[in-house]
N, C-alpha and C. Protein backbone atom coordinates (compact mmCIF):
# COMPACT_ATOMS: atom_id res chain seq x y z
N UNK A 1 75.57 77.98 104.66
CA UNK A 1 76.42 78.98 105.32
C UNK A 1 77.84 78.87 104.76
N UNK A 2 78.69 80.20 104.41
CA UNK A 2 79.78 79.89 103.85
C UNK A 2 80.97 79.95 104.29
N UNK A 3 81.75 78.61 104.51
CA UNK A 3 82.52 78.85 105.39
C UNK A 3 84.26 79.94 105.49
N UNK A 4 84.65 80.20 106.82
CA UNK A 4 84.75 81.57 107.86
C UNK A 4 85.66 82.05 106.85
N UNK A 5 86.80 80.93 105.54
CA UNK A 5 87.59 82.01 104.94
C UNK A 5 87.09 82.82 104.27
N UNK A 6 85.79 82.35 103.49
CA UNK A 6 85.26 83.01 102.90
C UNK A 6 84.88 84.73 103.31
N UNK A 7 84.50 84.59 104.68
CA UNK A 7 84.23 85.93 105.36
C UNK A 7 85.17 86.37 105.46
N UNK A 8 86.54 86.04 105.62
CA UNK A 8 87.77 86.72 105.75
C UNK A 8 87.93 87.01 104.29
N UNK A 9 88.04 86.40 103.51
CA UNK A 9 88.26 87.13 102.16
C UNK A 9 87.75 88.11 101.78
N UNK A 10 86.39 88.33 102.28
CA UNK A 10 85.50 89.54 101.67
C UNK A 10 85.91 90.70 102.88
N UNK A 11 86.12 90.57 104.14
CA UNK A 11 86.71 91.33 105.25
C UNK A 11 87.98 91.96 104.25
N UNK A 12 88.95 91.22 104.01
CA UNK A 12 90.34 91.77 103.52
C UNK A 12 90.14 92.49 102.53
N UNK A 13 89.71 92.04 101.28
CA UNK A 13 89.59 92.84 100.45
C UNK A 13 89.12 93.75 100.56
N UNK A 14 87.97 94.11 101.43
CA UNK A 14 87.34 95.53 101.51
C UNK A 14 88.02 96.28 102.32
N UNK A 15 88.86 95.62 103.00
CA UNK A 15 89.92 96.41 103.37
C UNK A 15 91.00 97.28 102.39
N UNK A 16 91.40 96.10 102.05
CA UNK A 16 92.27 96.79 100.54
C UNK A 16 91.72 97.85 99.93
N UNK A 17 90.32 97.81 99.92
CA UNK A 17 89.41 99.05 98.66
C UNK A 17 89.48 100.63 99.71
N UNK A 18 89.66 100.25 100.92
CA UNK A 18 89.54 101.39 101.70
C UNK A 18 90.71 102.28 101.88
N UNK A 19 90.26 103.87 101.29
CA UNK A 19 91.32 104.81 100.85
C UNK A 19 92.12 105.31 102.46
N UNK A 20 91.37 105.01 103.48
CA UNK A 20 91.86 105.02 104.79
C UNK A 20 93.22 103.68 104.99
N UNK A 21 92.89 102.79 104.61
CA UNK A 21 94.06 101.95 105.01
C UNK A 21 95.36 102.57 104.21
N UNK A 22 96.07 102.18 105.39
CA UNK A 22 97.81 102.26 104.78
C UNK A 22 98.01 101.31 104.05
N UNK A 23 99.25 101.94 102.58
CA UNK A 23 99.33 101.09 101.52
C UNK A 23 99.97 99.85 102.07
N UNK A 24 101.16 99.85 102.86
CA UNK A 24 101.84 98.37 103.56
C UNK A 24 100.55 97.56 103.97
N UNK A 25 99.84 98.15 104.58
CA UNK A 25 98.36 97.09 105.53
C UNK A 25 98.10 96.37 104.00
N UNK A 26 97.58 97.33 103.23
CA UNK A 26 96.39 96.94 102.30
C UNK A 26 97.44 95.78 101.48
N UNK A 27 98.67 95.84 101.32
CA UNK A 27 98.96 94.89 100.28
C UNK A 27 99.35 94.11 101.56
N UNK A 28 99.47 93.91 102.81
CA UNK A 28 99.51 92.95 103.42
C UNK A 28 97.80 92.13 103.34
N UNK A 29 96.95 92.78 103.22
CA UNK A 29 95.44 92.34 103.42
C UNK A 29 95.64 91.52 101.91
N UNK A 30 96.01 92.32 100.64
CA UNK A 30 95.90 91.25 99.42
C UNK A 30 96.50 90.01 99.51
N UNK A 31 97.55 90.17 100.25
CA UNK A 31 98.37 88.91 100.22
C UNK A 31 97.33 87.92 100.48
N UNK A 32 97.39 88.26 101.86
CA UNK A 32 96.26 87.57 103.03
C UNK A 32 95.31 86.78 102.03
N UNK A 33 94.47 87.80 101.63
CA UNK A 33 93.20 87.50 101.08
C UNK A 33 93.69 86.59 99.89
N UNK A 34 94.30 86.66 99.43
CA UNK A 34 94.51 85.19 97.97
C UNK A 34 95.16 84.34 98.43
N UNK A 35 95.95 84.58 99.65
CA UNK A 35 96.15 83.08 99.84
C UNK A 35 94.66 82.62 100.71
N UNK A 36 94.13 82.85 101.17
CA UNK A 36 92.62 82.19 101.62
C UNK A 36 91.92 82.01 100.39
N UNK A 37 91.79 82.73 99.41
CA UNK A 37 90.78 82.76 97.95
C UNK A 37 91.53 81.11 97.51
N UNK A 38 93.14 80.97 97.82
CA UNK A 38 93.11 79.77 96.99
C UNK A 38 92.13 78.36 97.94
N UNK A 39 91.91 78.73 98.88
CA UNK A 39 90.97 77.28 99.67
C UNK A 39 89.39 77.52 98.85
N UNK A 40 88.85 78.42 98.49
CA UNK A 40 87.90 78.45 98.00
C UNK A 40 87.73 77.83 97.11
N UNK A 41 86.31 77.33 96.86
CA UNK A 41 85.21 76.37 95.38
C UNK A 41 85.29 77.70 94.28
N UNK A 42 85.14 77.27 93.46
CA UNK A 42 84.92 78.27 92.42
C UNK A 42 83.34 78.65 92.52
N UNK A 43 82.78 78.55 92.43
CA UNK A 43 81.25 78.77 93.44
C UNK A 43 81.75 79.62 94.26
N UNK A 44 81.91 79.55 95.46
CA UNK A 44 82.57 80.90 96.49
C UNK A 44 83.17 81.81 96.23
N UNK A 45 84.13 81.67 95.13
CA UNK A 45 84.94 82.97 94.60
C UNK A 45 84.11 83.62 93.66
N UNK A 46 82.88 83.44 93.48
CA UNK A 46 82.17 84.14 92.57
C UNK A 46 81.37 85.35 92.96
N UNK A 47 81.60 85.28 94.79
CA UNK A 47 80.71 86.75 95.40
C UNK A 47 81.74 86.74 96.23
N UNK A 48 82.92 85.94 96.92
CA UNK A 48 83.88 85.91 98.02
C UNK A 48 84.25 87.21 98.13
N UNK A 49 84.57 88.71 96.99
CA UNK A 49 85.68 89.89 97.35
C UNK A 49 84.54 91.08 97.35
N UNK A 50 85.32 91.43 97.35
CA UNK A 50 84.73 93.05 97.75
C UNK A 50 84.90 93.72 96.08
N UNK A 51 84.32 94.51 95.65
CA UNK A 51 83.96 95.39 94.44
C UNK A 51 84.42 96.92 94.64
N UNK A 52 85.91 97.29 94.64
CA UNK A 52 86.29 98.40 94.84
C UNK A 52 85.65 99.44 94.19
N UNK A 53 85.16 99.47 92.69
CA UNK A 53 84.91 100.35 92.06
C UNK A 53 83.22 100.44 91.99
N UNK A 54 82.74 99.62 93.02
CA UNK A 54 80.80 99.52 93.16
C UNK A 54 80.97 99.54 94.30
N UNK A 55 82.09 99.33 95.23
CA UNK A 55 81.67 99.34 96.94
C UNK A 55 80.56 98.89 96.91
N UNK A 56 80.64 96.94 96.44
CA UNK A 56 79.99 96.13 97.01
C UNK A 56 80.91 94.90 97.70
N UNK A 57 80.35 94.05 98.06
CA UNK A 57 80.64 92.59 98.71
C UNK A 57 80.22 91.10 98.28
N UNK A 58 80.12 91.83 96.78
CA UNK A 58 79.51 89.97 96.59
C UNK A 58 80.51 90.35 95.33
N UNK A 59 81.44 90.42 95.31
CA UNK A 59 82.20 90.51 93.58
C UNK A 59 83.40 89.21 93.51
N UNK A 60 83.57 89.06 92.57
CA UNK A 60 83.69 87.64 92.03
C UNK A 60 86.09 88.18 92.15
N UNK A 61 86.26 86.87 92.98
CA UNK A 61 87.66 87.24 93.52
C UNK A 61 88.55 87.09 91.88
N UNK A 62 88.33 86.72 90.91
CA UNK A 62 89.15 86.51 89.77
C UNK A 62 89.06 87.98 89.09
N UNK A 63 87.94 88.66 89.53
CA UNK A 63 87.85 89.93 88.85
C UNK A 63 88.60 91.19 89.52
N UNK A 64 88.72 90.99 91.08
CA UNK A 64 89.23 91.42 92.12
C UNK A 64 90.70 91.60 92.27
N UNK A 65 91.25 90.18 92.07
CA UNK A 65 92.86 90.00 91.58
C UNK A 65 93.33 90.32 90.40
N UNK A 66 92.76 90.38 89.56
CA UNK A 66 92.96 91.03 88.50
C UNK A 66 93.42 92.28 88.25
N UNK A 67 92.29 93.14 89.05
CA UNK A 67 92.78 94.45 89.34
C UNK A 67 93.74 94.98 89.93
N UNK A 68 94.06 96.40 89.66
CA UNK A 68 95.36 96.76 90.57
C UNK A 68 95.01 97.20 91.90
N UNK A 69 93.60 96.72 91.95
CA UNK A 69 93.35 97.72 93.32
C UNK A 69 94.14 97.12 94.50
């Protein structure tokens, strides 16, 4: 079972991907979400974010931050 930041990381970010959130929220949610991504194994950050451009939930957080989303 993976633990709860992990679920918050993938919560936030898919927040961020959502064209409904306000831009202040959403870059408050990125913040959020990488500072929790830094407690993560590298193992966990490999499905931890959300996949803005596949609107999925298993996408790998280095590929995630990367982006401008």
């Amino acid at each position: 079972m993976p633990p709860p930041h992990y679920d918050l990381v993938r919560a936030l970010t898919a927040r961020v991907c959502d064209p409904a959130t306000p831009p202040d929220e959403a870059l408050r949610a990125r913040l959020r979400a990488a500072t929790m991504w830094s407690v993560l194994t590298d193992e966990e950050s490999a499905t931890a974010c959300h996949d803005c451009a596949r609107n999925r939930s298993d996408a790998s957080c280095h590929d995630f931050f990367a982006s401008m989303a």
